[in-house]
C-alpha atoms as a PDB file:
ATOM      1  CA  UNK A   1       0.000   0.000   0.000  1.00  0.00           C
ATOM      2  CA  UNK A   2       0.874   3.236  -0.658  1.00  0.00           C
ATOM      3  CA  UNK A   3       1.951   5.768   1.823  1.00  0.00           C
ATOM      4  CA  UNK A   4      -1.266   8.347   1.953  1.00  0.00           C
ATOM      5  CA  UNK A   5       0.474  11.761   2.269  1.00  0.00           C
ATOM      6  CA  UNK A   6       3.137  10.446  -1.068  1.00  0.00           C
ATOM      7  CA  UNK A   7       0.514   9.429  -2.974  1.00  0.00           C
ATOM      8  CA  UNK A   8      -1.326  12.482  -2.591  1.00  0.00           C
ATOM      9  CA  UNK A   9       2.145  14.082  -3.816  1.00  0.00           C
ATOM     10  CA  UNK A  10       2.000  11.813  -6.942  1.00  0.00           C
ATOM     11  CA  UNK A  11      -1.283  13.118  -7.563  1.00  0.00           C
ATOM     12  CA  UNK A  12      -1.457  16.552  -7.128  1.00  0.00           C
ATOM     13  CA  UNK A  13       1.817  16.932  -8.767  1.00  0.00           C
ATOM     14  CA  UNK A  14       0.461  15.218 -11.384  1.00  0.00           C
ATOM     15  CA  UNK A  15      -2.600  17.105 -11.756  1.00  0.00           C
ATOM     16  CA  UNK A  16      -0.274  20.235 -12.161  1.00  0.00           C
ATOM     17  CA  UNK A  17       2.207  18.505 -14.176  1.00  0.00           C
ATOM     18  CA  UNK A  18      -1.155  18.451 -16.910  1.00  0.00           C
ATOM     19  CA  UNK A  19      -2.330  21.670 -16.264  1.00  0.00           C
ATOM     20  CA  UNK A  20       1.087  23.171 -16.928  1.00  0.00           C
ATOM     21  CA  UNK A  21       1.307  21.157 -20.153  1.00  0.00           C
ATOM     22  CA  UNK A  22      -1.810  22.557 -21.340  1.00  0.00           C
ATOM     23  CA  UNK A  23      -0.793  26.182 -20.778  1.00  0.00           C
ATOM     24  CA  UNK A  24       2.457  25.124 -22.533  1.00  0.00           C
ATOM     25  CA  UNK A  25       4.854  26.159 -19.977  1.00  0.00           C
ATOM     26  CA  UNK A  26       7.474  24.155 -19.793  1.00  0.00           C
ATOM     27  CA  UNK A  27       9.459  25.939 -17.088  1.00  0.00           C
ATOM     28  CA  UNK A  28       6.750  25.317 -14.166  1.00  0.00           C
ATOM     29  CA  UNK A  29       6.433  21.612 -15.899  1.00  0.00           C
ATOM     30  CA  UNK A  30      10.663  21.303 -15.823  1.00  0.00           C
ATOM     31  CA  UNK A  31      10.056  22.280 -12.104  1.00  0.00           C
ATOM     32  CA  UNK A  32       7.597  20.174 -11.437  1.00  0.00           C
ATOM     33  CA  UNK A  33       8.975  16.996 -13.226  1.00  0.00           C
ATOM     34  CA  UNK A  34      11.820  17.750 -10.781  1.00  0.00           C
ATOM     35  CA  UNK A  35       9.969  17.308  -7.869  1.00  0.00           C
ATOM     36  CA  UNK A  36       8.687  14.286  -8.707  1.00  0.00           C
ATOM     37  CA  UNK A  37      11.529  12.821 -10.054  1.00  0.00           C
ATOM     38  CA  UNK A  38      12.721  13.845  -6.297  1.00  0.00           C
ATOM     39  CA  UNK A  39      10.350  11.928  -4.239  1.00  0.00           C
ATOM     40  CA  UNK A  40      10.849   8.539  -6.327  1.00  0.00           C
ATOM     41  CA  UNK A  41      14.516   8.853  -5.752  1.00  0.00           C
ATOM     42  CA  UNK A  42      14.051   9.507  -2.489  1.00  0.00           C
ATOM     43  CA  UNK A  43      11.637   6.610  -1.999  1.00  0.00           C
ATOM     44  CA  UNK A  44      13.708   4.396  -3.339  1.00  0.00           C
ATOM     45  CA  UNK A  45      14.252   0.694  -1.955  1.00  0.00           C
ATOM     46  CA  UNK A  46      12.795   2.651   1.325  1.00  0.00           C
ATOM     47  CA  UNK A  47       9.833   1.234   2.928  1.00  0.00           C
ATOM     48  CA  UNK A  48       7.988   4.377   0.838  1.00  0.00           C
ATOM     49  CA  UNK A  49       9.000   3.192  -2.294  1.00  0.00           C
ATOM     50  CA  UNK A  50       6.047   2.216  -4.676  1.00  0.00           C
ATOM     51  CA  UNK A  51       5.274   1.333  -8.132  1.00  0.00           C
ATOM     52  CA  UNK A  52       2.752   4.008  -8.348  1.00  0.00           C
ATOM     53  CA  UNK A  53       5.300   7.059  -7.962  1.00  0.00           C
ATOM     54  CA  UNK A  54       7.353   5.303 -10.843  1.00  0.00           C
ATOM     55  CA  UNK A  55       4.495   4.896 -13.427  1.00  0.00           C
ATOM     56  CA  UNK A  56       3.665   8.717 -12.561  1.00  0.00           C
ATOM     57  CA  UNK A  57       6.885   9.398 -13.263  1.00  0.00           C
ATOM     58  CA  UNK A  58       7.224   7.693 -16.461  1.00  0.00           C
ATOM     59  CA  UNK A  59       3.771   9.226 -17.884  1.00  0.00           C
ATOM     60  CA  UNK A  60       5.314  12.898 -17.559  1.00  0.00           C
ATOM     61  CA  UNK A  61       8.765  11.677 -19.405  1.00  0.00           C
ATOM     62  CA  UNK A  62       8.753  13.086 -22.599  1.00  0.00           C
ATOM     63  CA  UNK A  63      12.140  10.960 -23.772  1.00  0.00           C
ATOM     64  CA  UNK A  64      10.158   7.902 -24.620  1.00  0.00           C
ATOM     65  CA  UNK A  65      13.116   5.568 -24.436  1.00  0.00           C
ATOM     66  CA  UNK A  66      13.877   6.964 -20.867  1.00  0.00           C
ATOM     67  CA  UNK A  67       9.761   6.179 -20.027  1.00  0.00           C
ATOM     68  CA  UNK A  68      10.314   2.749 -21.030  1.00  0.00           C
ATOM     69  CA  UNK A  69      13.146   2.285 -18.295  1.00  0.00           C
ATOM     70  CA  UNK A  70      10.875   3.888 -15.958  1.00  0.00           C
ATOM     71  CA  UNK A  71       8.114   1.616 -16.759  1.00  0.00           C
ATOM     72  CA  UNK A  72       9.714  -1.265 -16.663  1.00  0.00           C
ATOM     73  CA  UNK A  73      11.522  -0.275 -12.841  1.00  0.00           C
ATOM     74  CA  UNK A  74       8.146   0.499 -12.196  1.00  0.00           C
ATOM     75  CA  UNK A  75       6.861  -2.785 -13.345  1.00  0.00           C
ATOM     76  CA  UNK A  76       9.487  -4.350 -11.234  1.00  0.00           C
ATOM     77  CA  UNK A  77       8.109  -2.807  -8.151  1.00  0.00           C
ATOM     78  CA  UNK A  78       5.239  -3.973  -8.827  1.00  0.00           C
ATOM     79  CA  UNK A  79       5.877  -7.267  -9.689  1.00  0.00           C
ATOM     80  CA  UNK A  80       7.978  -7.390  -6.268  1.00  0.00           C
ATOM     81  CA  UNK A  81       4.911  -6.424  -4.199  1.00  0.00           C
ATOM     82  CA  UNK A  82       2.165  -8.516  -6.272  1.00  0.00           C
ATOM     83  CA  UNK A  83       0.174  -5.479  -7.245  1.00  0.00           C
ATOM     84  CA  UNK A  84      -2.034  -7.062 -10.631  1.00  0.00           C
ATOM     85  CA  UNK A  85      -3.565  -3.678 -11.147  1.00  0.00           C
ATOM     86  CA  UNK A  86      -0.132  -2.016 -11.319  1.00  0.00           C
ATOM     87  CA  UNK A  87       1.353  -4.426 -13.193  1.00  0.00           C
ATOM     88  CA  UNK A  88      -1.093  -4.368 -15.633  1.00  0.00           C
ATOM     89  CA  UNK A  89      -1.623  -0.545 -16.152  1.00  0.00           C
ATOM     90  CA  UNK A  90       2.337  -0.685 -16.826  1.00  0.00           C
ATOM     91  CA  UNK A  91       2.838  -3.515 -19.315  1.00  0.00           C
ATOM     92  CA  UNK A  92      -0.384  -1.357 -21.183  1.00  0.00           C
ATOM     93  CA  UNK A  93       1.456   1.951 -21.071  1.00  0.00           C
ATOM     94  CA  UNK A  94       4.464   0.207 -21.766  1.00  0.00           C
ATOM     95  CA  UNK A  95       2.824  -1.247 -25.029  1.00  0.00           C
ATOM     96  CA  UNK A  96       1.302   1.970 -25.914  1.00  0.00           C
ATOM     97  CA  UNK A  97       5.184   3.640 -26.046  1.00  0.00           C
ATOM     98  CA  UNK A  98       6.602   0.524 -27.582  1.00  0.00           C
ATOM     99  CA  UNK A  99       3.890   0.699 -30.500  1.00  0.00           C
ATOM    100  CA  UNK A 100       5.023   5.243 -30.632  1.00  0.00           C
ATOM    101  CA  UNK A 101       8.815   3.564 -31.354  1.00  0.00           C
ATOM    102  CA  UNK A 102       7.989   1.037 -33.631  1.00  0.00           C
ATOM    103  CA  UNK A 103       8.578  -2.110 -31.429  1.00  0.00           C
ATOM    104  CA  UNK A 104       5.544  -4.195 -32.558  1.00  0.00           C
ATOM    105  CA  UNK A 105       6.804  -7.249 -31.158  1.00  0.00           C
ATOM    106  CA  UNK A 106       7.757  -6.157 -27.565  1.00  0.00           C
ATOM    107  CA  UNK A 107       4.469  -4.293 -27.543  1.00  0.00           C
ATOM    108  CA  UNK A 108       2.660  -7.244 -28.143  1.00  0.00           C
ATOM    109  CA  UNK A 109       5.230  -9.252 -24.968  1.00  0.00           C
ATOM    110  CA  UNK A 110       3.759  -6.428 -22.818  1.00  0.00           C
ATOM    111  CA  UNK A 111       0.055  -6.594 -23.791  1.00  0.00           C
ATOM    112  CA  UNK A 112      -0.172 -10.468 -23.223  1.00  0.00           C
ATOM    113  CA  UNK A 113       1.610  -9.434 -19.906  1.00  0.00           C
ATOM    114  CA  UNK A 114      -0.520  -6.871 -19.688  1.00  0.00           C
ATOM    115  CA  UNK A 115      -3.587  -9.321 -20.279  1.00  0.00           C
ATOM    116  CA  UNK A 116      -2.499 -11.813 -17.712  1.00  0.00           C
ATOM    117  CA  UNK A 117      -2.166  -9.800 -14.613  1.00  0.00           C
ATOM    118  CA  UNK A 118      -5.437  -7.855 -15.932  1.00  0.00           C
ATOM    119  CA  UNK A 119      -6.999 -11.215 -15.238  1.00  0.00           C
ATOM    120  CA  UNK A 120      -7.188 -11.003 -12.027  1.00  0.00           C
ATOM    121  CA  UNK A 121      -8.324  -6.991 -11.659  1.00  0.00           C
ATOM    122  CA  UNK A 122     -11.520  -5.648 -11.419  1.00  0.00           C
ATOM    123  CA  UNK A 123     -11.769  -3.032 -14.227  1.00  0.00           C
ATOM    124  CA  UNK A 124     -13.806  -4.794 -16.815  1.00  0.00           C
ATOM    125  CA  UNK A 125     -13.222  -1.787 -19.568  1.00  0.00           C
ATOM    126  CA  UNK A 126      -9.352  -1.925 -19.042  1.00  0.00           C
ATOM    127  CA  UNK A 127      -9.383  -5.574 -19.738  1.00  0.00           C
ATOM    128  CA  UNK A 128     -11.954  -4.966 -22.881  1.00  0.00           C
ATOM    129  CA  UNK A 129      -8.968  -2.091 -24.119  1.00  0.00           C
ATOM    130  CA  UNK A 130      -5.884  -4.360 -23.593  1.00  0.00           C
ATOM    131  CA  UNK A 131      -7.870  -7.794 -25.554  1.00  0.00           C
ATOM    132  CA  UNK A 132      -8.630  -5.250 -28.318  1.00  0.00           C
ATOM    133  CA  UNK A 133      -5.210  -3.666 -29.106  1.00  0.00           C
ATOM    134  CA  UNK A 134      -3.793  -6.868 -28.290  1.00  0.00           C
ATOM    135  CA  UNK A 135      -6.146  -8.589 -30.954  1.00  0.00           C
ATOM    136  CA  UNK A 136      -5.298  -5.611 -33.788  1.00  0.00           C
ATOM    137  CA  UNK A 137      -1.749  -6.158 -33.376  1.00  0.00           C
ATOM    138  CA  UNK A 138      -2.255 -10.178 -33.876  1.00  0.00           C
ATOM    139  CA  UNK A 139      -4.656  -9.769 -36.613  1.00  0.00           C
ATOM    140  CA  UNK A 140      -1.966  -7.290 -39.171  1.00  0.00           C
END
């Protein structure tokens, strides 16, 4: 579980992380980014250290090569602590970046991850969204 007052961190810097992206200014999002970047680093292999704050992370990276290695520490933590839903939501957004670079196959490795730790969440729509992408990149 995560610790309540860092993941309300995560998410209001994430909230702000979007809203300075939509007013395009990349200064208070450079700032921002920082911060965050911060607090994983500082969690790290601590007893605060979660899979959450490292998919957060990753989202706001705009290197999408460096957001894979994010992910996939990310996916790591979550692996280590069991966390289906997090493992999941990581192998998707993994796929998602992996399909933006061209890497068809290793998008399709993460999706069938993706689909096998889905199995056991309750979010019937996520599930729906991973079989279908996972079922266009089979099918071409």
């Amino acid at each position: 579980m995560i610790n309540t007052k860092i993941y309300r961190a995560i998410y209001n810097l994430a909230e702000d992380l979007l809203e300075a992206d939509s007013k395009n200014d990349q200064a208070h999002f450079d700032k921002l980014y920082a911060e965050l970047k911060a607090i994983c680093d500082d969690n790290e292999n601590s007893d605060k250290d979660h899979p959450e704050q490292w998919e957060t992370l990753a989202d706001f990276t705009a290197d999408l090569d460096q957001a894979l290695v994010i992910y996939d520490k990310a996916l790591t933590k979550a692996t280590a602590i069991n966390s289906k839903d997090h493992m999941s939501s990581i192998a998707f957004s993994m796929a998602e970046l992996q399909l933006e670079l061209g890497q068809t196959e290793a998008a399709i490795k993460s999706l069938k991850q993706a689909k096998i730790t889905a199995n056991k969440i309750e979010d019937k729509e996520f599930k729906q969204e991973i079989d279908t992408l996972l079922t266009k990149l089979l099918t071409h």
